[in-house]
PDB file of N, CA and C in Angstrom:
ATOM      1  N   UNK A   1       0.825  -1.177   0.000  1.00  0.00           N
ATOM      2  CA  UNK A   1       0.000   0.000   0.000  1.00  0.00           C
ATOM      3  C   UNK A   1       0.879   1.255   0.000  1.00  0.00           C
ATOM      4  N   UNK A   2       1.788   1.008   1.070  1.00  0.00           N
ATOM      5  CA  UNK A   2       2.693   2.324   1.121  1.00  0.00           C
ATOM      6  C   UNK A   2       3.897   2.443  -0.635  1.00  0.00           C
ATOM      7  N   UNK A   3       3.768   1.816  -1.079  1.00  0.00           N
ATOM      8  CA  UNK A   3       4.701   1.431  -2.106  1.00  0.00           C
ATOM      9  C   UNK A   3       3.567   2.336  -3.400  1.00  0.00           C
ATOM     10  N   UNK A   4       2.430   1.530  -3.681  1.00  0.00           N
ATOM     11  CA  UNK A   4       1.484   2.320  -4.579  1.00  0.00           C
ATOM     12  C   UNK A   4       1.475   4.021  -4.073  1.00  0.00           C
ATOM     13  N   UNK A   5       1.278   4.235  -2.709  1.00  0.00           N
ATOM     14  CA  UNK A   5       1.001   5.301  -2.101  1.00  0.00           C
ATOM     15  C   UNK A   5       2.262   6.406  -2.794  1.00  0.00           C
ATOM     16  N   UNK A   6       3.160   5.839  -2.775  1.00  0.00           N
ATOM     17  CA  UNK A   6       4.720   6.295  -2.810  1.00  0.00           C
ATOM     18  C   UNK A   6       5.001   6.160  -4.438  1.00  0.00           C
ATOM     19  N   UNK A   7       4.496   5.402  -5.432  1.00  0.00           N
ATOM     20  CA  UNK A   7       4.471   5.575  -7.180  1.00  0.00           C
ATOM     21  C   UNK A   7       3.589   6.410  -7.606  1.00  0.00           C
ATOM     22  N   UNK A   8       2.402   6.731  -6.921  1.00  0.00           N
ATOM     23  CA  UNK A   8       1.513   7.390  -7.470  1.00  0.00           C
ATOM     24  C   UNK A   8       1.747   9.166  -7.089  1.00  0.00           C
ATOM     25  N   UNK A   9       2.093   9.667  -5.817  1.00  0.00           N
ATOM     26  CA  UNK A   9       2.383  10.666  -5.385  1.00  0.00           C
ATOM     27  C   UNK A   9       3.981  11.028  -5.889  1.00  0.00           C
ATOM     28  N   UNK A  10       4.571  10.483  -6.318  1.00  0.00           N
ATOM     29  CA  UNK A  10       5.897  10.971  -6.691  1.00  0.00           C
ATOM     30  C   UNK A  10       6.142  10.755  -8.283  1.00  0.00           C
ATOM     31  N   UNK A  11       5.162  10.554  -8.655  1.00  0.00           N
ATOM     32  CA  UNK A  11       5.154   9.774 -10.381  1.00  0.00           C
ATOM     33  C   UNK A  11       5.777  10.680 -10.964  1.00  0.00           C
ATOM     34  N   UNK A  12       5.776  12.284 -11.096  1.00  0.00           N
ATOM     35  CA  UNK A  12       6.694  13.003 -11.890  1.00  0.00           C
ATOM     36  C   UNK A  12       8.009  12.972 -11.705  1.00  0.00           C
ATOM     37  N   UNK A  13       8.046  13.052 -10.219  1.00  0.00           N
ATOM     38  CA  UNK A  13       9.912  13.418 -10.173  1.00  0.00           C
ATOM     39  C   UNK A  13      10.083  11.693  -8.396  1.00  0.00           C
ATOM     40  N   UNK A  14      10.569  10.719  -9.182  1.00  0.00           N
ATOM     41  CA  UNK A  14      10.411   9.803  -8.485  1.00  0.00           C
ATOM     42  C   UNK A  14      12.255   9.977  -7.398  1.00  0.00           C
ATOM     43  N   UNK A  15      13.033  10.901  -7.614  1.00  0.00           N
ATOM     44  CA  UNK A  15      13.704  10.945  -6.721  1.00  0.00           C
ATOM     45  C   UNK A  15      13.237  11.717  -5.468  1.00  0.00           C
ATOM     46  N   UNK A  16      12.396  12.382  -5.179  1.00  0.00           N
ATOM     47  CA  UNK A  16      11.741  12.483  -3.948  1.00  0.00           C
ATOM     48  C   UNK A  16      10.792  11.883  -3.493  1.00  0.00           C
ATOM     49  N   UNK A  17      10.672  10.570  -3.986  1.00  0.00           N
ATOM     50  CA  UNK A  17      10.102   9.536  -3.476  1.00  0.00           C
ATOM     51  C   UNK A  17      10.210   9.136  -2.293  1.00  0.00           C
ATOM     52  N   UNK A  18      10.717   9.601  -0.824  1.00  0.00           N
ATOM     53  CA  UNK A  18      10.968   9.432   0.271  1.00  0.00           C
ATOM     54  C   UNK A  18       9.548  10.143   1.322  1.00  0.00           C
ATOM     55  N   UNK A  19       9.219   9.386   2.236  1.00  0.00           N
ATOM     56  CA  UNK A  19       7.941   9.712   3.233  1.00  0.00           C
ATOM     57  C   UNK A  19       9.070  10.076   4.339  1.00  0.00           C
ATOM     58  N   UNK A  20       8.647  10.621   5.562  1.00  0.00           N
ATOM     59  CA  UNK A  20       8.549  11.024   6.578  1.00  0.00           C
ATOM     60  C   UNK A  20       7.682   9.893   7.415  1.00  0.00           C
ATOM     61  N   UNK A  21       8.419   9.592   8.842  1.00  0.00           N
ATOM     62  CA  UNK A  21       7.408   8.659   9.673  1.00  0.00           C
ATOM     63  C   UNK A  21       6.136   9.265  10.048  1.00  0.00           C
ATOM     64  N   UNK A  22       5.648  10.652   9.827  1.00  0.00           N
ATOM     65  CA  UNK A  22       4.344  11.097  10.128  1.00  0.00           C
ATOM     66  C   UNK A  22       3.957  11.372   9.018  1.00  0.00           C
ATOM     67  N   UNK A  23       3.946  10.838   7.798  1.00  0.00           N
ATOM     68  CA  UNK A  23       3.575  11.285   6.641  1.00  0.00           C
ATOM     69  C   UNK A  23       2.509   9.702   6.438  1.00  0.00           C
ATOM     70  N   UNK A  24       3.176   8.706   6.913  1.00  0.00           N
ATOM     71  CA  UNK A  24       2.133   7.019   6.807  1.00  0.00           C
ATOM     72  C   UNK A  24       1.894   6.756   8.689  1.00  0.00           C
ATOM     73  N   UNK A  25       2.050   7.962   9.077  1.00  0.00           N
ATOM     74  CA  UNK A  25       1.269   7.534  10.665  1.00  0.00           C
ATOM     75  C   UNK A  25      -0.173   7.090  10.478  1.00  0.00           C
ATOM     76  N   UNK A  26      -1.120   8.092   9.468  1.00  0.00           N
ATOM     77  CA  UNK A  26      -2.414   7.605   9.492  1.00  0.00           C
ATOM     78  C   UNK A  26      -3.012   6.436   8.813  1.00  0.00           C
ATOM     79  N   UNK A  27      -2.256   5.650   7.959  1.00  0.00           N
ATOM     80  CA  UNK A  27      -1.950   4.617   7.622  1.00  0.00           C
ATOM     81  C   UNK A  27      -1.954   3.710   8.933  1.00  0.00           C
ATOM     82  N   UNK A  28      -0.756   3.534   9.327  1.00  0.00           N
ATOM     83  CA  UNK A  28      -0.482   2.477  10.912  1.00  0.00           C
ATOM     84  C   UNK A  28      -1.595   2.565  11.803  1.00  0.00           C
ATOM     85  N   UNK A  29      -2.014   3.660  11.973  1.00  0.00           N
ATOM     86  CA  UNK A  29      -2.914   4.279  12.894  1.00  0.00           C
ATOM     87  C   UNK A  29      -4.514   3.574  12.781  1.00  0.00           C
ATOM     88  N   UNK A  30      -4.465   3.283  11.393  1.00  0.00           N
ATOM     89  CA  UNK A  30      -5.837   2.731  10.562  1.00  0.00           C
ATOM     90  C   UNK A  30      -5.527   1.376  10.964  1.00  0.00           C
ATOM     91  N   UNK A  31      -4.334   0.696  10.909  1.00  0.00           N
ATOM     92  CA  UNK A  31      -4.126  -0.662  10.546  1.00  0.00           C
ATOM     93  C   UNK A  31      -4.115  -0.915  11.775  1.00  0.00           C
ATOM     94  N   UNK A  32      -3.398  -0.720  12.639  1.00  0.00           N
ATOM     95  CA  UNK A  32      -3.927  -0.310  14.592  1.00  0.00           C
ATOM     96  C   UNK A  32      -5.175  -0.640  15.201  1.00  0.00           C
ATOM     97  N   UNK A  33      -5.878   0.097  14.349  1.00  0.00           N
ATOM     98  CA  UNK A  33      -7.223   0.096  15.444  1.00  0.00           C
ATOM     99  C   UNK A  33      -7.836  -1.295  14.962  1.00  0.00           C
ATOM    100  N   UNK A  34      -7.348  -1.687  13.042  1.00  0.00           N
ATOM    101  CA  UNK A  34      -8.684  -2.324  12.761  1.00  0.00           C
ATOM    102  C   UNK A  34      -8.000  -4.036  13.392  1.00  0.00           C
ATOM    103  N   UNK A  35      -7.011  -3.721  13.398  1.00  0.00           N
ATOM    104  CA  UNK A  35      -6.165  -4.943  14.383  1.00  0.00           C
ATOM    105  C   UNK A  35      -6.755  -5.717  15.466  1.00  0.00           C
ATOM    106  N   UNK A  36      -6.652  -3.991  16.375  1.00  0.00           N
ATOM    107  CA  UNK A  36      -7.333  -4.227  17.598  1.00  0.00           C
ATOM    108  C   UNK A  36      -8.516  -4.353  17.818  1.00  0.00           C
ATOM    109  N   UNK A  37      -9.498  -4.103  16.742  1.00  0.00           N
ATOM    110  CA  UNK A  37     -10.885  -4.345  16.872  1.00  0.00           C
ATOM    111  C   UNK A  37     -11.096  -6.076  16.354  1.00  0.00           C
ATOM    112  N   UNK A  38      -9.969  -6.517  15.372  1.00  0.00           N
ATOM    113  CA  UNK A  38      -9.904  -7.967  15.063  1.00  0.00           C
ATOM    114  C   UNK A  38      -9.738  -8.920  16.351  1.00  0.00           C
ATOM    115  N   UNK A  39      -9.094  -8.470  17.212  1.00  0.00           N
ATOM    116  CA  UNK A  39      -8.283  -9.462  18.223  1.00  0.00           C
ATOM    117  C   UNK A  39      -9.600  -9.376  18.850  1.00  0.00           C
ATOM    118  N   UNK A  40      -9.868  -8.353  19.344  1.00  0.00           N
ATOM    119  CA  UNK A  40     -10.989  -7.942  20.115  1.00  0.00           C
ATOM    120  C   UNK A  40     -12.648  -9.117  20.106  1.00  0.00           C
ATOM    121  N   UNK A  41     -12.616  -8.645  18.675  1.00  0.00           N
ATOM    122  CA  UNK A  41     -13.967  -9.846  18.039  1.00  0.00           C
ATOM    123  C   UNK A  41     -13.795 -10.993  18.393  1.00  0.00           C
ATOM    124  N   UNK A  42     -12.343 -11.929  17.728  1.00  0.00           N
ATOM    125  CA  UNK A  42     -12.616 -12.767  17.348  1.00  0.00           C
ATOM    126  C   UNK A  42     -10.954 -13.788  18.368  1.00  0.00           C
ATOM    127  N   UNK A  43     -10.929 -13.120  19.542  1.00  0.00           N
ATOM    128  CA  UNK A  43     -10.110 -13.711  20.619  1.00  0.00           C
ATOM    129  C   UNK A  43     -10.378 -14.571  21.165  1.00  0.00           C
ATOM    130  N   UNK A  44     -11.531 -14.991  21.232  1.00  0.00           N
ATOM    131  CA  UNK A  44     -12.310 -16.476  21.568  1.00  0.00           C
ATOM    132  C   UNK A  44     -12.233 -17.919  20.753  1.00  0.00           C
ATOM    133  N   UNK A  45     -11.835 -16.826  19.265  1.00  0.00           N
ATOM    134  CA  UNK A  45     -12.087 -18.310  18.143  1.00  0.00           C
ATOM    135  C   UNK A  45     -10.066 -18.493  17.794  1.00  0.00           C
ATOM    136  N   UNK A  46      -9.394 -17.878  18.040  1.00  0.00           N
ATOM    137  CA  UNK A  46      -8.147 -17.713  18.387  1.00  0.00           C
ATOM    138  C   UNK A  46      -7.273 -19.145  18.849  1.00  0.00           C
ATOM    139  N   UNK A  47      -7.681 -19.296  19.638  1.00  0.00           N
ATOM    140  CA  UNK A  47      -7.134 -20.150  20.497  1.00  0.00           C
ATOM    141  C   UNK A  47      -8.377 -21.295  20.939  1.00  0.00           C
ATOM    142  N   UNK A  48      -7.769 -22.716  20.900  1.00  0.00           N
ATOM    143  CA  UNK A  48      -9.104 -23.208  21.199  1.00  0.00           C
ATOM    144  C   UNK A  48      -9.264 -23.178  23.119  1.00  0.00           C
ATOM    145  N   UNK A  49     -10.525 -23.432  23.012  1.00  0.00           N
ATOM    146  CA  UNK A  49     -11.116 -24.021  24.402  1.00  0.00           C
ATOM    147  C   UNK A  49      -9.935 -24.215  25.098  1.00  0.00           C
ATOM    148  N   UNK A  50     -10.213 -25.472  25.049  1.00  0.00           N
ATOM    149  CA  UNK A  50      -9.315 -26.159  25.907  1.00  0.00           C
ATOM    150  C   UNK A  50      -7.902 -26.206  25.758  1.00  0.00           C
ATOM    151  N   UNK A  51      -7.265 -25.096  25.743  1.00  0.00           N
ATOM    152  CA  UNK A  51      -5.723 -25.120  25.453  1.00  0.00           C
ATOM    153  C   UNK A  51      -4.723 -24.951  26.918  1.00  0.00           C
ATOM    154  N   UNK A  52      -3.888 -25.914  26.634  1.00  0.00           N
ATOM    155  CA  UNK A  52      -3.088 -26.490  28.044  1.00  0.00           C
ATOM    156  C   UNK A  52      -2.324 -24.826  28.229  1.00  0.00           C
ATOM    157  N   UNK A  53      -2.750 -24.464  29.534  1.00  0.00           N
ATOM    158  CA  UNK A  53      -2.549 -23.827  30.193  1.00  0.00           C
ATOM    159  C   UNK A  53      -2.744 -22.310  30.167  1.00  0.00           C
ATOM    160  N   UNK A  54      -4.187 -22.852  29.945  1.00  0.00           N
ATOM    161  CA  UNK A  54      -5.231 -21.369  29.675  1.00  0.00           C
ATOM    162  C   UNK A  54      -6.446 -21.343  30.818  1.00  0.00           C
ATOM    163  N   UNK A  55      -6.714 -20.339  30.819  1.00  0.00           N
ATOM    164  CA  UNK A  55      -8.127 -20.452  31.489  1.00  0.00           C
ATOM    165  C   UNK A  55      -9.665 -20.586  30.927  1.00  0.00           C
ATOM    166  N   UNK A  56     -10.396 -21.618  31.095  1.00  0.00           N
ATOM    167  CA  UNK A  56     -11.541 -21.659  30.563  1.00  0.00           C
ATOM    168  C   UNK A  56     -12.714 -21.737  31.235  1.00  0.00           C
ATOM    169  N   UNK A  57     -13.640 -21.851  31.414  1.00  0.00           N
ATOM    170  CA  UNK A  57     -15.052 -22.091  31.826  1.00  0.00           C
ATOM    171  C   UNK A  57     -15.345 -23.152  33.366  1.00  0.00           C
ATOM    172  N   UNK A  58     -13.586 -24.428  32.915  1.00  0.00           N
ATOM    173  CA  UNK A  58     -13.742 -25.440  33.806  1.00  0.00           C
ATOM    174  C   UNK A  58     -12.249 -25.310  34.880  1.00  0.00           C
ATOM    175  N   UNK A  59     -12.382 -23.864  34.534  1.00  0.00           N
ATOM    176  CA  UNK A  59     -10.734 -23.268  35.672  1.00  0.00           C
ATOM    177  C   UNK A  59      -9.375 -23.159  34.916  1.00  0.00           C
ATOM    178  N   UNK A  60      -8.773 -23.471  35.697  1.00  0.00           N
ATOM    179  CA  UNK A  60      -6.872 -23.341  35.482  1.00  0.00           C
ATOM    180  C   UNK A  60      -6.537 -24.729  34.988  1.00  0.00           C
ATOM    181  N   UNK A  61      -5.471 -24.987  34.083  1.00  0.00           N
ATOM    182  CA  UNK A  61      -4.924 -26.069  33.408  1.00  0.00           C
ATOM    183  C   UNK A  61      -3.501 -25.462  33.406  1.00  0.00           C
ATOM    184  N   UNK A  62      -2.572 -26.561  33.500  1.00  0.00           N
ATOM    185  CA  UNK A  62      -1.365 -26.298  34.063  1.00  0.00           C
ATOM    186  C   UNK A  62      -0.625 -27.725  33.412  1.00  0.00           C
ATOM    187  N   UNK A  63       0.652 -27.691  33.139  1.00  0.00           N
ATOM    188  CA  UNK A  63       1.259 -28.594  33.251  1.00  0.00           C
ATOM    189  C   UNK A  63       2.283 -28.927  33.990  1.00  0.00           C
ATOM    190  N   UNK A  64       2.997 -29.593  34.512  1.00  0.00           N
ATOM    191  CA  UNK A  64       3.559 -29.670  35.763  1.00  0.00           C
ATOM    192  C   UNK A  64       5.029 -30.891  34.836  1.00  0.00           C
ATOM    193  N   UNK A  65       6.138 -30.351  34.802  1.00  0.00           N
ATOM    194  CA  UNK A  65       7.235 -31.223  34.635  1.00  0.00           C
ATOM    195  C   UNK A  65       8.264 -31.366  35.178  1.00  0.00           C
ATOM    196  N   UNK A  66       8.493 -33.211  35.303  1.00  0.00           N
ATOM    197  CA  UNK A  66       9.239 -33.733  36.388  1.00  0.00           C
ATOM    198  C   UNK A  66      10.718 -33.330  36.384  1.00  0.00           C
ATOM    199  N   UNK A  67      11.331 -32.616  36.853  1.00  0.00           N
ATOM    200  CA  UNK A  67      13.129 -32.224  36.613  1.00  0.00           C
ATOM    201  C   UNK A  67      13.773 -33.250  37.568  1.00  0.00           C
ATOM    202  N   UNK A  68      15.073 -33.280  36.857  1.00  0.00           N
ATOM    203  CA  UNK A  68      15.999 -34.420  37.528  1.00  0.00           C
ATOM    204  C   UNK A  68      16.654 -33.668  38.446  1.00  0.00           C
ATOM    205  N   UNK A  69      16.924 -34.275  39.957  1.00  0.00           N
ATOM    206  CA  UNK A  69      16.859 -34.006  41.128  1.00  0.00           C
ATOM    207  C   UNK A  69      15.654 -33.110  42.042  1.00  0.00           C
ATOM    208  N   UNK A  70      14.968 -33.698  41.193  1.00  0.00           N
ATOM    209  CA  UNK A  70      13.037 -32.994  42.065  1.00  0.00           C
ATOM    210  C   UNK A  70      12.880 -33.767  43.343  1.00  0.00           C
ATOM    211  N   UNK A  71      12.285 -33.705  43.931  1.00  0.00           N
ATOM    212  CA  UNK A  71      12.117 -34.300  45.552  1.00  0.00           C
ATOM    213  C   UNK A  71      10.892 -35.658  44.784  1.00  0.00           C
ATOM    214  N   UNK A  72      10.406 -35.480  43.960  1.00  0.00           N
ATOM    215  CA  UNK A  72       8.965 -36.226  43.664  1.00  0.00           C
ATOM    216  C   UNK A  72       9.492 -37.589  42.730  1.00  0.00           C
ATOM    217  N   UNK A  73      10.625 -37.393  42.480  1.00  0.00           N
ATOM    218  CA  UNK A  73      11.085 -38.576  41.385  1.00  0.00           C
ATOM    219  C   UNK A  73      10.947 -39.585  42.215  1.00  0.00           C
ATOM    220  N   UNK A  74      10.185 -40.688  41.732  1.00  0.00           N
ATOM    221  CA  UNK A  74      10.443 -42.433  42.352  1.00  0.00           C
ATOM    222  C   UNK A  74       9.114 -42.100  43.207  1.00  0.00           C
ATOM    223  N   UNK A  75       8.562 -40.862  43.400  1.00  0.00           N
ATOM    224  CA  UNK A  75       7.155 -40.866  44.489  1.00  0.00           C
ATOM    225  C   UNK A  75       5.695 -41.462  43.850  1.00  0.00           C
ATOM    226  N   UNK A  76       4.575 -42.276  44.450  1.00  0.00           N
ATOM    227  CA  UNK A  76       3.811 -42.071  43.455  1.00  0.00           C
ATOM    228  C   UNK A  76       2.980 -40.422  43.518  1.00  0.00           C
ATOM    229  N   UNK A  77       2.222 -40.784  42.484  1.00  0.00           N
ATOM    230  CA  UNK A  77       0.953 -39.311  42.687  1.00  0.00           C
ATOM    231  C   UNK A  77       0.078 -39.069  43.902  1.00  0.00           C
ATOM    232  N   UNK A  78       0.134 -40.434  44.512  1.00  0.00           N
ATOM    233  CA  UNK A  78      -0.462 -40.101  45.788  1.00  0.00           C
ATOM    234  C   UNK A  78       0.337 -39.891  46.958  1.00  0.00           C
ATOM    235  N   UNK A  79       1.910 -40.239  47.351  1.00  0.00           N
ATOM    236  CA  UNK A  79       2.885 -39.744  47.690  1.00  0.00           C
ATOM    237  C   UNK A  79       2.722 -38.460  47.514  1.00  0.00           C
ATOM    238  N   UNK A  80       2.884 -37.774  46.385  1.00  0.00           N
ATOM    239  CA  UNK A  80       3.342 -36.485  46.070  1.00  0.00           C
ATOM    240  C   UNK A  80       1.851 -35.544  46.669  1.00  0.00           C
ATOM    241  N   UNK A  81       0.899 -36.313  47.218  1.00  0.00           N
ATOM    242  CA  UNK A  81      -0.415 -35.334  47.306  1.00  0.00           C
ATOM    243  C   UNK A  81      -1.191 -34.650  46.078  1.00  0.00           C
ATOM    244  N   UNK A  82      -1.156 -35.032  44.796  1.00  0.00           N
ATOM    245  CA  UNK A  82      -1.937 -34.136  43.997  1.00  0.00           C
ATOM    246  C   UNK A  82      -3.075 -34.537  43.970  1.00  0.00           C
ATOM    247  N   UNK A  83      -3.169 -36.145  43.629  1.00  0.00           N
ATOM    248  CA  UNK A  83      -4.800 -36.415  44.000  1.00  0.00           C
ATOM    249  C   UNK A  83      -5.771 -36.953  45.035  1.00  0.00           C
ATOM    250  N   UNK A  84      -4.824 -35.902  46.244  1.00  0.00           N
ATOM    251  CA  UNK A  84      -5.332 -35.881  47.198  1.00  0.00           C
ATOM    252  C   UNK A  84      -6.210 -34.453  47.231  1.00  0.00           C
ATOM    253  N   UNK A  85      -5.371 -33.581  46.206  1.00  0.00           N
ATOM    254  CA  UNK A  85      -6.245 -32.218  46.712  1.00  0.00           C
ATOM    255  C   UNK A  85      -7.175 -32.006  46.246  1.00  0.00           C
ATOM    256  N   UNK A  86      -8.266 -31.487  46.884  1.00  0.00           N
ATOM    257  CA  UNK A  86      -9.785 -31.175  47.013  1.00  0.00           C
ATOM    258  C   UNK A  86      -9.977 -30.693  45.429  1.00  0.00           C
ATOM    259  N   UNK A  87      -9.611 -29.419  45.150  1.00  0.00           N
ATOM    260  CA  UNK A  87     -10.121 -28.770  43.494  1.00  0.00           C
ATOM    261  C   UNK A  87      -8.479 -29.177  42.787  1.00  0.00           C
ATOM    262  N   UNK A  88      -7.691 -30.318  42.848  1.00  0.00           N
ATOM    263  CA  UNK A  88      -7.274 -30.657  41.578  1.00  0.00           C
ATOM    264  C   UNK A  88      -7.734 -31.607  40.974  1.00  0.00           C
ATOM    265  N   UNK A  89      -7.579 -31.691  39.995  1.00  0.00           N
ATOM    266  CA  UNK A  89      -7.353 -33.290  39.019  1.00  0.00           C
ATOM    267  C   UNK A  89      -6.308 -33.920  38.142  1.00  0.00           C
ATOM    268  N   UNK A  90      -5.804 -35.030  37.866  1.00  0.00           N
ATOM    269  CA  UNK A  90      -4.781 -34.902  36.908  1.00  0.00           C
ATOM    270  C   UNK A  90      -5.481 -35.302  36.026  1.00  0.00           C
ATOM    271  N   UNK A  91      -5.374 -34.690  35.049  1.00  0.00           N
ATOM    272  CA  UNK A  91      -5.986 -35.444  34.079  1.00  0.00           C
ATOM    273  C   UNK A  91      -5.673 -36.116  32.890  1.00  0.00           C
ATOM    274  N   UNK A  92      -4.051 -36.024  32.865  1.00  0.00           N
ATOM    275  CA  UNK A  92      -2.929 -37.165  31.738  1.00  0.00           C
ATOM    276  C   UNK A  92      -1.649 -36.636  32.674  1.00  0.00           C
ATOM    277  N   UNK A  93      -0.927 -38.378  32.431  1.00  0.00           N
ATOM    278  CA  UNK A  93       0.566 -38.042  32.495  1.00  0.00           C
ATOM    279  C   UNK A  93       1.226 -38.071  31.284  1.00  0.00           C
ATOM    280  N   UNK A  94       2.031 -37.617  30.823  1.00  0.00           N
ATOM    281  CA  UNK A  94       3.165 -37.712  29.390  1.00  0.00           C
ATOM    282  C   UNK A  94       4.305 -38.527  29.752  1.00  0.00           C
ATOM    283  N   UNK A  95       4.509 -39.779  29.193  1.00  0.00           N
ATOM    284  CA  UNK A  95       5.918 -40.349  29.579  1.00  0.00           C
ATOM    285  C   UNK A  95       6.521 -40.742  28.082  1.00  0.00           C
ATOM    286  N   UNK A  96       7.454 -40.355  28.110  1.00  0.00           N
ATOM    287  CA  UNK A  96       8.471 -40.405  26.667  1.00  0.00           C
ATOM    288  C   UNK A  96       7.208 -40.432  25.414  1.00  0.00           C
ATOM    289  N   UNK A  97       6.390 -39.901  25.513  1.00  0.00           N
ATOM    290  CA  UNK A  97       5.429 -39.442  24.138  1.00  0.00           C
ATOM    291  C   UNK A  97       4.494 -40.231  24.345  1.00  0.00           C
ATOM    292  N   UNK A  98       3.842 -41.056  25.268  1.00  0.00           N
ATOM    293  CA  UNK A  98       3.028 -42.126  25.547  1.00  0.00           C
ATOM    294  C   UNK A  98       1.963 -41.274  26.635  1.00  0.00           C
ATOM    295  N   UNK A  99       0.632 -41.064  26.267  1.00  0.00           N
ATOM    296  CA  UNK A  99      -0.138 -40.539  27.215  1.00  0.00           C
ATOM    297  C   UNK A  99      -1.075 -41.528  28.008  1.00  0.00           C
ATOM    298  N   UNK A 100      -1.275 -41.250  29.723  1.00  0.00           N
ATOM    299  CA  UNK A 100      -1.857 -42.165  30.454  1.00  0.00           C
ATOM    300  C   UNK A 100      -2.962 -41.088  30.712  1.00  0.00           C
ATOM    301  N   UNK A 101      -3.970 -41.483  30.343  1.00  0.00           N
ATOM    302  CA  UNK A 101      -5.305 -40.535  30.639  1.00  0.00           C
ATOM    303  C   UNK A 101      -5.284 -40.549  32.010  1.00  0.00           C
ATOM    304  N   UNK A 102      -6.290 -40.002  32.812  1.00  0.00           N
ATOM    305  CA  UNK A 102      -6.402 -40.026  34.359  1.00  0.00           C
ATOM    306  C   UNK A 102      -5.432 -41.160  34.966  1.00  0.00           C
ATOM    307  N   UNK A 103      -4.363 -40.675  34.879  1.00  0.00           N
ATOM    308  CA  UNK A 103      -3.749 -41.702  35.653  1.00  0.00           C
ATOM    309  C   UNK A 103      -4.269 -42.063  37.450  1.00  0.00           C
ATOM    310  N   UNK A 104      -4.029 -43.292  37.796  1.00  0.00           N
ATOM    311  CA  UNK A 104      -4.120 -43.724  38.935  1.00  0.00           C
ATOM    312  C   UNK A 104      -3.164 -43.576  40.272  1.00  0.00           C
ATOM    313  N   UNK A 105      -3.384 -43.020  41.507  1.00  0.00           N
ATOM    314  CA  UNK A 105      -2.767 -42.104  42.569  1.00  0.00           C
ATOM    315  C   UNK A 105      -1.284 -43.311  42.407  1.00  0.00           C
ATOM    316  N   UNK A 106      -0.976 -44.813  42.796  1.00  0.00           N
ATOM    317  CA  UNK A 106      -0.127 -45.369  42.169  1.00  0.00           C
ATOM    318  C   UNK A 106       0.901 -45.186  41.321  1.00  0.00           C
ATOM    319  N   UNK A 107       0.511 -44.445  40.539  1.00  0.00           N
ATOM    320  CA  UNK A 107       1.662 -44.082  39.244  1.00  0.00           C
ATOM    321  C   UNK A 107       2.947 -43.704  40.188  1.00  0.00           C
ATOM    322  N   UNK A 108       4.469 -44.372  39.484  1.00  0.00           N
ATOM    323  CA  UNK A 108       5.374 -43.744  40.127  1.00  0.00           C
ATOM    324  C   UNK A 108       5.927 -42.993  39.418  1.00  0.00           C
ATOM    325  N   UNK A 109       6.877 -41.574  39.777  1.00  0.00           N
ATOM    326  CA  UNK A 109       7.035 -40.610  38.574  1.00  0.00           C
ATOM    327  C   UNK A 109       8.404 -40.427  38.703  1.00  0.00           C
ATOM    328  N   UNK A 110       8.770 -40.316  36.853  1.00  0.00           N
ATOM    329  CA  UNK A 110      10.291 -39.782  36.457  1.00  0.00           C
ATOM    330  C   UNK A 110      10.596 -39.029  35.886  1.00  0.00           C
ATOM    331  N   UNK A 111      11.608 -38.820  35.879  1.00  0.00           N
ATOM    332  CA  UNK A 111      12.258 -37.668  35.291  1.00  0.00           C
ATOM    333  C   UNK A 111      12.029 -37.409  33.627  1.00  0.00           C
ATOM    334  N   UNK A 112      11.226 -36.291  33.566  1.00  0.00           N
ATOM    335  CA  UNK A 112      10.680 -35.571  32.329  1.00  0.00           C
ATOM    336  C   UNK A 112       9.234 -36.202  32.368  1.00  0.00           C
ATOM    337  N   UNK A 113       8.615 -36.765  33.170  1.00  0.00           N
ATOM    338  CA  UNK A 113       7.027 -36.820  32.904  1.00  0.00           C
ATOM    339  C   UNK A 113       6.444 -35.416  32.767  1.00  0.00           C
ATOM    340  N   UNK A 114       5.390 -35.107  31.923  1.00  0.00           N
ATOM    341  CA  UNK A 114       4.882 -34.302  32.334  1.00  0.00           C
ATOM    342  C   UNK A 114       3.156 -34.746  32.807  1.00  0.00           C
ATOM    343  N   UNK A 115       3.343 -33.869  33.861  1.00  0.00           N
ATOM    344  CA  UNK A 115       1.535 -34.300  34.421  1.00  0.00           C
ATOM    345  C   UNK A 115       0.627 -32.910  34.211  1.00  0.00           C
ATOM    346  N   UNK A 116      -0.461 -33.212  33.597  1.00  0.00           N
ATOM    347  CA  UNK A 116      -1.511 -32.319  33.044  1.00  0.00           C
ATOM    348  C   UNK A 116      -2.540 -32.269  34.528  1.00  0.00           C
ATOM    349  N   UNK A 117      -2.828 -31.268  34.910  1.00  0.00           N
ATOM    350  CA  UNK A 117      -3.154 -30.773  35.928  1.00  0.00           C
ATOM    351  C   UNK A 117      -4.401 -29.786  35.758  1.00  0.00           C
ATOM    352  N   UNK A 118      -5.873 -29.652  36.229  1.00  0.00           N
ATOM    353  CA  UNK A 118      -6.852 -28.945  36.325  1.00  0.00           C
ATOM    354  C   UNK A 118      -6.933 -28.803  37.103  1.00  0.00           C
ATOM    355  N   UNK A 119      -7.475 -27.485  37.662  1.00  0.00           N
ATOM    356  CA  UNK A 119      -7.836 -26.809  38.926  1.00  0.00           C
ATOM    357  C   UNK A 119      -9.339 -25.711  39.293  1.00  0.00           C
ATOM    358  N   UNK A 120      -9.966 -26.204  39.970  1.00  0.00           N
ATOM    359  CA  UNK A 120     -11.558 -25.295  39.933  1.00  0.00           C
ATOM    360  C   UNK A 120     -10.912 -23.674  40.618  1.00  0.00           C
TER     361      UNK A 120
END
């Protein structure tokens, strides 16, 4: 746009073909708002629902990963207290690319699991 803007206004003598940054401010300024009125609309359809570690309708989602020398390595999930607490849930563990849906308080955990975590 700024390029047409810039052939058409300089078409006789194209060596002063050069703008000024307040010469395409109202340009940016246009492209700005209609931006922000885009994000604005349509920030819901953006991102889905349920995206790990967003907030939605059914609370906080979190993921939680196991580092080597963590206190929790070799513990199970019920050791470690998570599904003991009142408003969590787990609701998958990740082990080397293999997902365990609701895993069971049993599970023992290692290094690089990641555990998918909801919260009311």
């Amino acid at each position: 746009m700024i390029a047409g803007l810039q052939a058409t206004r300089y078409r006789r003598d194209p060596a002063k073909a050069e703008f000024s940054f307040f010469e395409i401010t109202p340009y940016g300024l246009a492209y700005l708002a209609f931006g922000f009125v885009y994000v604005m609309m349509f920030s819901g359809l953006l991102l889905p629902s349920g995206a790990v570690g967003g907030r939605n309708e059914r609370g906080m989602r979190v993921v939680l990963r196991v580092k080597r020398g963590s206190k929790v390595v070799g513990k199970t999930l019920d050791d470690v207290g998570i599904n003991t607490q009142r408003d969590l849930t787990v609701n998958a563990l990740v082990r080397g690319g293999v997902i365990q849906h609701s895993p069971k308080g049993g599970v023992v955990l290692e290094v690089g699991d990641d555990i998918y975590v909801s919260a009311r």
